[in-house]
N, C-alpha and C. Protein backbone atom coordinates (compact mmCIF):
# COMPACT_ATOMS: atom_id res chain seq x y z
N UNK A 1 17.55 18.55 13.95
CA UNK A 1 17.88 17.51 13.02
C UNK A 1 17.87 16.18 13.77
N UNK A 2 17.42 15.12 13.27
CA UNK A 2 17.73 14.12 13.78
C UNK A 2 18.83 13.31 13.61
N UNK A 3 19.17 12.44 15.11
CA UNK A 3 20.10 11.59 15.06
C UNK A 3 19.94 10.37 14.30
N UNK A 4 21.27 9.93 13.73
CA UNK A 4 21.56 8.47 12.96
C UNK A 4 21.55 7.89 14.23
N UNK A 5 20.83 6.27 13.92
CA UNK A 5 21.12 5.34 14.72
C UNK A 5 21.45 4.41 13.88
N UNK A 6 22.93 3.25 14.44
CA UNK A 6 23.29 2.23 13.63
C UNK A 6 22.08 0.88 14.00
N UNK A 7 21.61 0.71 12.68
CA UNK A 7 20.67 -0.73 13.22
C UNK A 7 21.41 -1.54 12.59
N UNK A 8 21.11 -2.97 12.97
CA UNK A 8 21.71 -4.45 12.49
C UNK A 8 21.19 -4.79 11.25
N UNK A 9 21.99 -5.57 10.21
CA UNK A 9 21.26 -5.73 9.39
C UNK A 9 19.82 -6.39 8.66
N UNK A 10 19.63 -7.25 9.92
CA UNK A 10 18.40 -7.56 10.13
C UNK A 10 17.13 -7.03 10.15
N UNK A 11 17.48 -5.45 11.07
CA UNK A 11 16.70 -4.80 11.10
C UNK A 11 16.12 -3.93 9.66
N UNK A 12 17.46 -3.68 9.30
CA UNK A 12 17.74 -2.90 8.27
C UNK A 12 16.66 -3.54 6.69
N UNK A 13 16.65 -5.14 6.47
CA UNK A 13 16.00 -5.98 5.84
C UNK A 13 14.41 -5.61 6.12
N UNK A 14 14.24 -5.96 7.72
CA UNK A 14 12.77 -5.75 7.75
C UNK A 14 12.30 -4.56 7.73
N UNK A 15 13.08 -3.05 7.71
CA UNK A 15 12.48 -1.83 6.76
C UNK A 15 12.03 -1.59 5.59
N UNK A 16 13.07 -2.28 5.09
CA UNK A 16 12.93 -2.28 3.95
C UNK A 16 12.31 -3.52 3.06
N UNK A 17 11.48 -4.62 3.67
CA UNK A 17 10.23 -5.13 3.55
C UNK A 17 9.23 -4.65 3.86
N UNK A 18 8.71 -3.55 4.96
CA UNK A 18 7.83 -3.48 4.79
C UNK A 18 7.84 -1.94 4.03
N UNK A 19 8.83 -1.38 3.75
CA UNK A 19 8.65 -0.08 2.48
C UNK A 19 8.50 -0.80 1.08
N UNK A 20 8.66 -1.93 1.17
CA UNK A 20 7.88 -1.98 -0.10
C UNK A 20 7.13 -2.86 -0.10
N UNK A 21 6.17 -3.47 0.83
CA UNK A 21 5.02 -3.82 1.08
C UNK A 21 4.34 -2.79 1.31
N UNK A 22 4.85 -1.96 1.61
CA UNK A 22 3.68 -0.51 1.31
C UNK A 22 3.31 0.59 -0.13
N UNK A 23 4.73 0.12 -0.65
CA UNK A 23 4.95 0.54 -1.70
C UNK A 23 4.11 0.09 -3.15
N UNK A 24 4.07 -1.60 -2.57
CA UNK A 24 3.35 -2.60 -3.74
C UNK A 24 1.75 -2.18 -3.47
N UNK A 25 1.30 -2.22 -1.93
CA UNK A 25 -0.09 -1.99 -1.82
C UNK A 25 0.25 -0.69 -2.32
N UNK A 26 0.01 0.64 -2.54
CA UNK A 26 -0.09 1.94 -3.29
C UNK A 26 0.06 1.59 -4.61
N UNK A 27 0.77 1.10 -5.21
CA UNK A 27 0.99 0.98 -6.62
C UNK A 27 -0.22 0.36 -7.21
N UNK A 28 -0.57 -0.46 -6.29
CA UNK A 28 -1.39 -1.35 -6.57
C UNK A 28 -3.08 -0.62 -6.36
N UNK A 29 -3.02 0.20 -5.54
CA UNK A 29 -4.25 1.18 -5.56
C UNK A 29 -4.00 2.23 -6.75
N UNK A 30 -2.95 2.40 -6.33
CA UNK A 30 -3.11 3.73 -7.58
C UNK A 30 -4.41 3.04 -8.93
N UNK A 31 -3.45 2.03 -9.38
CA UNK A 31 -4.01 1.18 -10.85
C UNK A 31 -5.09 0.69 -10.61
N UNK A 32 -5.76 0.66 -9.34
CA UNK A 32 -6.80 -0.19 -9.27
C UNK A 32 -7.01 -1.79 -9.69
N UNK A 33 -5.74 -2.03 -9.25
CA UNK A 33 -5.31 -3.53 -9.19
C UNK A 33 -5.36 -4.61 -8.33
N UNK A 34 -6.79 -4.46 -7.85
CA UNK A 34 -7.61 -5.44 -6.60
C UNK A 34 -7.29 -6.66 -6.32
N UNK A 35 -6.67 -7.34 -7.75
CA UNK A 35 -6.29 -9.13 -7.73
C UNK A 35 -4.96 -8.85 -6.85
N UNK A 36 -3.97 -8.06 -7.46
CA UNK A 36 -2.49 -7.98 -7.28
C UNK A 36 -2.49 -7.24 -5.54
N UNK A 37 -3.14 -6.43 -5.44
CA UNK A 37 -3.54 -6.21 -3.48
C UNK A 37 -4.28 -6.89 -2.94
N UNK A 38 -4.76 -7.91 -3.39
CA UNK A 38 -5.62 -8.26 -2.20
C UNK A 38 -4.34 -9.89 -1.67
N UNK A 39 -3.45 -10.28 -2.97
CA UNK A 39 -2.21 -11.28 -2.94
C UNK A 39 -1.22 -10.68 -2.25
N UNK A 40 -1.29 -9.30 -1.69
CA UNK A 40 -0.44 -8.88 -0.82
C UNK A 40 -0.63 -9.22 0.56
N UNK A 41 -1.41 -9.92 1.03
CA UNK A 41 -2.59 -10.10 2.00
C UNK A 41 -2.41 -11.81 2.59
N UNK A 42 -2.08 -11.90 3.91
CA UNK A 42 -2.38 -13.99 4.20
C UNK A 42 -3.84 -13.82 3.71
N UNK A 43 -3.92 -15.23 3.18
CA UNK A 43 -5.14 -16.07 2.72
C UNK A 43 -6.15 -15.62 3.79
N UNK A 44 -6.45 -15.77 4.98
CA UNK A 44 -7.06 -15.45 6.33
C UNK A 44 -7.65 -14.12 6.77
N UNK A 45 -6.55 -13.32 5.71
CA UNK A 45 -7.03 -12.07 6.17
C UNK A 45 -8.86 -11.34 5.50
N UNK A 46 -9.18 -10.02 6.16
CA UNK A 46 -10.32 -9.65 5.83
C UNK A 46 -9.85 -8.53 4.75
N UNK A 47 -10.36 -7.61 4.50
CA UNK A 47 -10.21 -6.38 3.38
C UNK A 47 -11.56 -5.97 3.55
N UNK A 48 -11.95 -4.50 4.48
CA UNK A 48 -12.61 -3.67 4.71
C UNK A 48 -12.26 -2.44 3.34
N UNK A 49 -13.69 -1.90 3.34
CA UNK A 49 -13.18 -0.91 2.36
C UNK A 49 -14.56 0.03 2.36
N UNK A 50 -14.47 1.56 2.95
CA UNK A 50 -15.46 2.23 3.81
C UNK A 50 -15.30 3.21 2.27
N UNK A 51 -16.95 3.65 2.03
CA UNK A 51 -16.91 5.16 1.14
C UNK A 51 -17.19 6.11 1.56
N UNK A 52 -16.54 7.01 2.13
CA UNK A 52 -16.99 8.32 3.04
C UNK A 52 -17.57 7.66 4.46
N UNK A 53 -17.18 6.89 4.89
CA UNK A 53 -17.83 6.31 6.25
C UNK A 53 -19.23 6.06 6.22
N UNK A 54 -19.54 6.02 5.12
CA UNK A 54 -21.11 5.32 5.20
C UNK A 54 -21.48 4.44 4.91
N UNK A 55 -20.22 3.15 4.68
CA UNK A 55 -20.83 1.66 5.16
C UNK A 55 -19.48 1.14 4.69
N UNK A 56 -19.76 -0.19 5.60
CA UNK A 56 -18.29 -1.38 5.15
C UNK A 56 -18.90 -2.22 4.90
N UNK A 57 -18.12 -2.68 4.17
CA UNK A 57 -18.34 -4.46 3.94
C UNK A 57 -16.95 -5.13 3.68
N UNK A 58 -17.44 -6.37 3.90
CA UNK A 58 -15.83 -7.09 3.30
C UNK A 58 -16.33 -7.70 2.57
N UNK A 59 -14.93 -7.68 1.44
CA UNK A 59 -14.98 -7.94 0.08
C UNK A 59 -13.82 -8.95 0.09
N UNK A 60 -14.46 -9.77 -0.62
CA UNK A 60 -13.38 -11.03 -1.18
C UNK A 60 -13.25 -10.85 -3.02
N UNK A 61 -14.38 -10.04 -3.34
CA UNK A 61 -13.52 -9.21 -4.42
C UNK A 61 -14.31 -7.93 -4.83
N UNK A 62 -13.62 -7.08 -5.63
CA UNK A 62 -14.40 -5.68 -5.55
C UNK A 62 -15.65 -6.04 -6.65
N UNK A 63 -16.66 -5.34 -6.66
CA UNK A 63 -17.56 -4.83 -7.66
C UNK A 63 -16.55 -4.54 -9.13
N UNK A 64 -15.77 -3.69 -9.01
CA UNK A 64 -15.00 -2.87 -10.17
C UNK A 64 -13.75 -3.64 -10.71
N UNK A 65 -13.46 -4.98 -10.25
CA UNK A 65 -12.48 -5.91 -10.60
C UNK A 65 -13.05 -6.64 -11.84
N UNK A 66 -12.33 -6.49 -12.85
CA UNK A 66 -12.59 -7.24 -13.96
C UNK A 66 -11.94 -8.65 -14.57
N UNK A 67 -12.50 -9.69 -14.53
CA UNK A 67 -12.06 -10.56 -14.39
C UNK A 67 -11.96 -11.35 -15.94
């Protein structure tokens, strides 16, 4: 079994930012909600997205996003 460790509450905050920054990106795949994940994202960033490993590209928006 594992041991409890007491963390600070600080720490405790930034767990539980990024569980649900992981949480929002999944939700957000599930639905296929490309606008609302890709705003999860700095402005700067890239978004790779591989189909069976047979090619990437980056996308600044999907094919399947309906606008």
């Amino acid at each position: 079994m594992s041991e409890h460790v007491a963390i600070s509450p600080n720490e405790a905050a930034d767990r539980l930012a990024i569980r649900e920054l992981v949480e929002a990106y999944a939700h957000c795949a599930d639905r296929r909600d490309a606008k609302n994940q890709m705003a999860l994202f700095a402005e700067d960033s890239h978004f790779e997205q591989s189909l069976k490993a047979i090619f990437r590209k980056t996308l600044t928006q999907p094919n399947w996003l309906v606008t």
